[in-house]
N, C-alpha and C. Protein backbone atom coordinates (compact mmCIF):
# COMPACT_ATOMS: atom_id res chain seq x y z
N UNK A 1 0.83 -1.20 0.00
CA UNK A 1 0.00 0.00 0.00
C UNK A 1 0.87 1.25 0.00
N UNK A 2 1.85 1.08 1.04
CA UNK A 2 3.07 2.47 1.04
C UNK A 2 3.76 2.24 -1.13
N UNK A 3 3.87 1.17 -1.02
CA UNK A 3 4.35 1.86 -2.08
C UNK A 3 3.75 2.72 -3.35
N UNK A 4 2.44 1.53 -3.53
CA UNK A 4 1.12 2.54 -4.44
C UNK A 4 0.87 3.43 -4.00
N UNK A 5 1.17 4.06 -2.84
CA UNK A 5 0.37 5.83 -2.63
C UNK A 5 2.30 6.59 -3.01
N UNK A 6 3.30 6.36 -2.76
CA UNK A 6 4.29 6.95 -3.05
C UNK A 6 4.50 6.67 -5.09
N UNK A 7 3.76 5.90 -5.26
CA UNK A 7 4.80 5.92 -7.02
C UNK A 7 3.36 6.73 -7.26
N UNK A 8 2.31 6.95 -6.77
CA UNK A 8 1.09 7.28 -7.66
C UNK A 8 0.36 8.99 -7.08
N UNK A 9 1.32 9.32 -6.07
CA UNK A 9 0.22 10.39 -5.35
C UNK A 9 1.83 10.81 -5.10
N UNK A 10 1.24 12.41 -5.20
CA UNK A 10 2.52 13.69 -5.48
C UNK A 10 2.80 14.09 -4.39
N UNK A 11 3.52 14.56 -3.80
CA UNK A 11 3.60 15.08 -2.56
C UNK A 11 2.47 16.46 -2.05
N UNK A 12 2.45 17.22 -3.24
CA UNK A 12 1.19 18.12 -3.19
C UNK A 12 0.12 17.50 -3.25
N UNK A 13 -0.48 16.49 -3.33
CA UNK A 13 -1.52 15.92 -2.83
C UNK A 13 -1.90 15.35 -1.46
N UNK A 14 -0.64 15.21 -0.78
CA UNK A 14 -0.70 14.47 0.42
C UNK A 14 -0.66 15.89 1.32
N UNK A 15 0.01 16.56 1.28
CA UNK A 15 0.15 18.00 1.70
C UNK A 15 -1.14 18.37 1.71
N UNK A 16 -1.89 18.80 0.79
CA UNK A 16 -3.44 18.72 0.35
C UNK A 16 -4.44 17.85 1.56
N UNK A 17 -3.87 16.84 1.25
CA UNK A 17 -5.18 15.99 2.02
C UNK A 17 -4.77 15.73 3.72
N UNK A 18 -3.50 16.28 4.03
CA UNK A 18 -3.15 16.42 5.43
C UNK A 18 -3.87 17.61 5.90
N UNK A 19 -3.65 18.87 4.98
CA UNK A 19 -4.35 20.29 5.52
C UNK A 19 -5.47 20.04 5.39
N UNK A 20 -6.21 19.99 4.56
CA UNK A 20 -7.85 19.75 4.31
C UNK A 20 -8.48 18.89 6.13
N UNK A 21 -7.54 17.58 6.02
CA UNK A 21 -7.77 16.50 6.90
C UNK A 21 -7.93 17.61 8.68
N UNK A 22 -7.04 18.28 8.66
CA UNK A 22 -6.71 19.24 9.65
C UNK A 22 -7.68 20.05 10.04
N UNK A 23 -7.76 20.75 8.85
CA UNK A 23 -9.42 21.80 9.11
C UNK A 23 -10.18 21.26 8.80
N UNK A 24 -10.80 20.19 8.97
CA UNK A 24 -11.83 19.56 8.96
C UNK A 24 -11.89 19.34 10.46
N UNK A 25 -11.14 18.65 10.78
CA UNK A 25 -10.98 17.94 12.27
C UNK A 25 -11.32 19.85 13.00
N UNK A 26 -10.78 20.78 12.68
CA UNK A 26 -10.26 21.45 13.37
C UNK A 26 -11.74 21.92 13.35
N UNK A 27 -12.43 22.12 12.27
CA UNK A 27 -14.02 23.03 11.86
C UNK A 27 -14.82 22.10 13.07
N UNK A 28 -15.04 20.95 13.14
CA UNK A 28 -15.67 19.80 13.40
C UNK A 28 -15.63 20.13 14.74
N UNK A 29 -14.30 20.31 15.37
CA UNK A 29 -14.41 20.53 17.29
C UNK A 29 -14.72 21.76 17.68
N UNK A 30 -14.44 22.97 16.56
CA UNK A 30 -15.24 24.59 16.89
C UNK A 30 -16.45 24.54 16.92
N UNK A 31 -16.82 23.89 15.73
CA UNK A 31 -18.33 24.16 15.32
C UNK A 31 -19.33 23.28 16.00
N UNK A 32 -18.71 21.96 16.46
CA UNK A 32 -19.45 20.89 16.18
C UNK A 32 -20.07 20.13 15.76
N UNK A 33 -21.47 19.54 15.87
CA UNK A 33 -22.11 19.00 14.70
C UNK A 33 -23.36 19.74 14.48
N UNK A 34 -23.16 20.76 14.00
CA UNK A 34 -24.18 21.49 13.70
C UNK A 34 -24.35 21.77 12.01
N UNK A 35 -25.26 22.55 11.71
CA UNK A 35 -25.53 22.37 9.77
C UNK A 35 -24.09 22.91 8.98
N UNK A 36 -23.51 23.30 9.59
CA UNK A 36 -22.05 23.68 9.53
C UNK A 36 -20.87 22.40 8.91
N UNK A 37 -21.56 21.44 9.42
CA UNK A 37 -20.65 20.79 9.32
C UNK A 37 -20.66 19.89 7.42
N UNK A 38 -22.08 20.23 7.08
CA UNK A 38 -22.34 19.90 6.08
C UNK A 38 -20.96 20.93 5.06
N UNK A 39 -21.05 21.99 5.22
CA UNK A 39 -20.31 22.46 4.18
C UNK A 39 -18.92 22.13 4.09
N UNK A 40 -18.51 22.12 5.35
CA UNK A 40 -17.04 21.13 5.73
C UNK A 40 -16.87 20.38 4.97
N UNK A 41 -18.11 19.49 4.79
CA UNK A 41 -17.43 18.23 4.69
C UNK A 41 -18.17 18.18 2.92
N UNK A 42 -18.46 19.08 2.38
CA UNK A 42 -18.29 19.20 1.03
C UNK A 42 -16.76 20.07 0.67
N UNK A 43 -16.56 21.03 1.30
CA UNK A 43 -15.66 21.18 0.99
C UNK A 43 -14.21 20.11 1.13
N UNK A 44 -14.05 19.08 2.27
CA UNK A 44 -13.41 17.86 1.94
C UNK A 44 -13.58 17.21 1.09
N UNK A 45 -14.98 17.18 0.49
CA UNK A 45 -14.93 16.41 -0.78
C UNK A 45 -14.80 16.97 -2.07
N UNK A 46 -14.72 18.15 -1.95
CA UNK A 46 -14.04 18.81 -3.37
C UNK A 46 -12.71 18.36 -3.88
N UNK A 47 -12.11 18.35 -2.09
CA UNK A 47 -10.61 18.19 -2.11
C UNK A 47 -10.06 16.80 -2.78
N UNK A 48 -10.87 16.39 -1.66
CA UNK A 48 -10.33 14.47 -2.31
C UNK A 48 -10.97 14.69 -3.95
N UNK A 49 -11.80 14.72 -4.54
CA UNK A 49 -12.29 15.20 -5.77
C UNK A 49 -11.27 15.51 -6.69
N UNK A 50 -10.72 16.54 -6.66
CA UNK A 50 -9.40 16.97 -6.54
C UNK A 50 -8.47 16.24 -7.08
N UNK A 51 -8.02 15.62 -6.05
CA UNK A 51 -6.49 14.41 -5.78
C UNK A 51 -7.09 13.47 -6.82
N UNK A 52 -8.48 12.68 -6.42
CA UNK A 52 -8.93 11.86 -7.99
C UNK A 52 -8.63 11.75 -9.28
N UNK A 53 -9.02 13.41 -9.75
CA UNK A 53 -8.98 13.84 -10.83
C UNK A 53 -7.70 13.68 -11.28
N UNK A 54 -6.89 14.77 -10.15
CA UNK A 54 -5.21 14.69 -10.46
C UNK A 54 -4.79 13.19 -10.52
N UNK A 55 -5.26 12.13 -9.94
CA UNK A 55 -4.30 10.56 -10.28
C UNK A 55 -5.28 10.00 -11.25
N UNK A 56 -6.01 10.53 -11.71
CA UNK A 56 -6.59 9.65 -13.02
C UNK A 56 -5.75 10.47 -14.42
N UNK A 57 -5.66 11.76 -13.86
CA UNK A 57 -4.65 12.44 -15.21
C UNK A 57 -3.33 11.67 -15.24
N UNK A 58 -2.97 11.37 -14.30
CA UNK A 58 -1.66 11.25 -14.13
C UNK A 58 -1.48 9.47 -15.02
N UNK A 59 -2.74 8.88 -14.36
CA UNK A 59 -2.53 7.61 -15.15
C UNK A 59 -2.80 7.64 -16.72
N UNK A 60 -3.72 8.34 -17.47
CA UNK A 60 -3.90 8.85 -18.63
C UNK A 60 -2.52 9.39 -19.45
N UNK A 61 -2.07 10.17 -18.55
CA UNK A 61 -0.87 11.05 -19.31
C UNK A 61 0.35 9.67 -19.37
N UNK A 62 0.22 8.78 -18.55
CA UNK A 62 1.61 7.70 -18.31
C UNK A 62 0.99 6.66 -19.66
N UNK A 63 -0.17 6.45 -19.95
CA UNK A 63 -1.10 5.64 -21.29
C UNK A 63 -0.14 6.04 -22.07
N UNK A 64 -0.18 7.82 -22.01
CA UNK A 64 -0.46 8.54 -23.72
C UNK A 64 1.12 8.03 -23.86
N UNK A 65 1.89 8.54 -22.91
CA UNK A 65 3.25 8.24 -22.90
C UNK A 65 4.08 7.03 -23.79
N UNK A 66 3.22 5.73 -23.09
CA UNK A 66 3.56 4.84 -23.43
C UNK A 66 3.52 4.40 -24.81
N UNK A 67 1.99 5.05 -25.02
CA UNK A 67 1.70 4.73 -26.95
C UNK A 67 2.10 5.34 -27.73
N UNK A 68 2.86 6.60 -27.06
CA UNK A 68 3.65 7.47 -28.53
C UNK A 68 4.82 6.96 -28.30
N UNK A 69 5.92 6.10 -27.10
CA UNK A 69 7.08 5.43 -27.05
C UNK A 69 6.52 4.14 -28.29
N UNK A 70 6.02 3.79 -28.14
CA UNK A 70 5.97 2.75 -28.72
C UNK A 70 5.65 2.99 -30.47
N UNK A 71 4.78 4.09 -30.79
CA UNK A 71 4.42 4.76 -31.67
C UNK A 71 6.04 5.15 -32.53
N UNK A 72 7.16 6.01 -31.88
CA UNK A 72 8.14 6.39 -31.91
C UNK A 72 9.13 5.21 -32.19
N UNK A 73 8.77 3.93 -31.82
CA UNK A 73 9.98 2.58 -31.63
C UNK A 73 9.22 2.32 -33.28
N UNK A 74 8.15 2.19 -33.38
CA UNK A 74 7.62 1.82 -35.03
C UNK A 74 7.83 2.44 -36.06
N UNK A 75 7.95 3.68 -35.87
CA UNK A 75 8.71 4.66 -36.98
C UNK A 75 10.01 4.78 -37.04
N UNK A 76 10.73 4.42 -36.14
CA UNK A 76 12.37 4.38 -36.39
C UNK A 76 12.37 2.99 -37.16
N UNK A 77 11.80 1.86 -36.85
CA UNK A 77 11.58 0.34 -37.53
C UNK A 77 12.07 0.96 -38.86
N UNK A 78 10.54 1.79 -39.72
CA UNK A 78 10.17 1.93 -40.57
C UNK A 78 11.58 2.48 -41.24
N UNK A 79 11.62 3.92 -40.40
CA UNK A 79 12.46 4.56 -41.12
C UNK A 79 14.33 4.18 -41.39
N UNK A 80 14.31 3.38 -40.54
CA UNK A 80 15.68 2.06 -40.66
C UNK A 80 15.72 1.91 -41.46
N UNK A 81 14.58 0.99 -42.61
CA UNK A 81 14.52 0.08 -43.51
C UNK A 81 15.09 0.96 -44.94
C-alpha cells in the first residue's frame, strides 16, 4: 500500500489531504455538529475530488506516454529500412 500511494500520489496531494484532513478535524471541534458541518465536509470532498482527478490524469498522461514510445519505436523500424 506504502508503495502505491508513493509511485502514484505527489507530494502536493498528500500535503493537500493532510491540511484539508486538519481543518476539517479542526471546523468539526469549533463548530461541532451542527448544519455547519455539512459544508465542511463538502468542501473535503471537493478536495479528495481533486487528488482523484489529479491521479486519473496522471494515469492517462503515463497511457499517452507509453503509446507514442511505442508509436516512436515503429517509426524508427520503418524509417531504418
Amino acid at each position: 500500500m506504502r508503495k502505491f500511494l508513493l509511485s502514484n500520489i505527489d507530494s502536493v496531494s498528500v500535503i493537500t489531504i493532510l491540511i484539508t484532513l486538519i481543518l476539517f478535524l479542526a471546523a468539526l471541534y469549533f463548530t461541532g455538529l451542527t448544519h455547519d458541518i455539512l459544508l465542511e465536509a463538502g468542501v473535503f470532498l471537493v478536495s479528495v475530488k481533486l487528488i482523484i482527478m489529479g491521479y486519473q490524469n496522471k494515469q492517462s498522461s503515463d497511457k499517452n506516454h507509453k503509446e507514442l514510445k511505442e508509436i516512436l519505436k515503429m517509426l524508427q523500424k520503418i524509417s531504418a529500412k
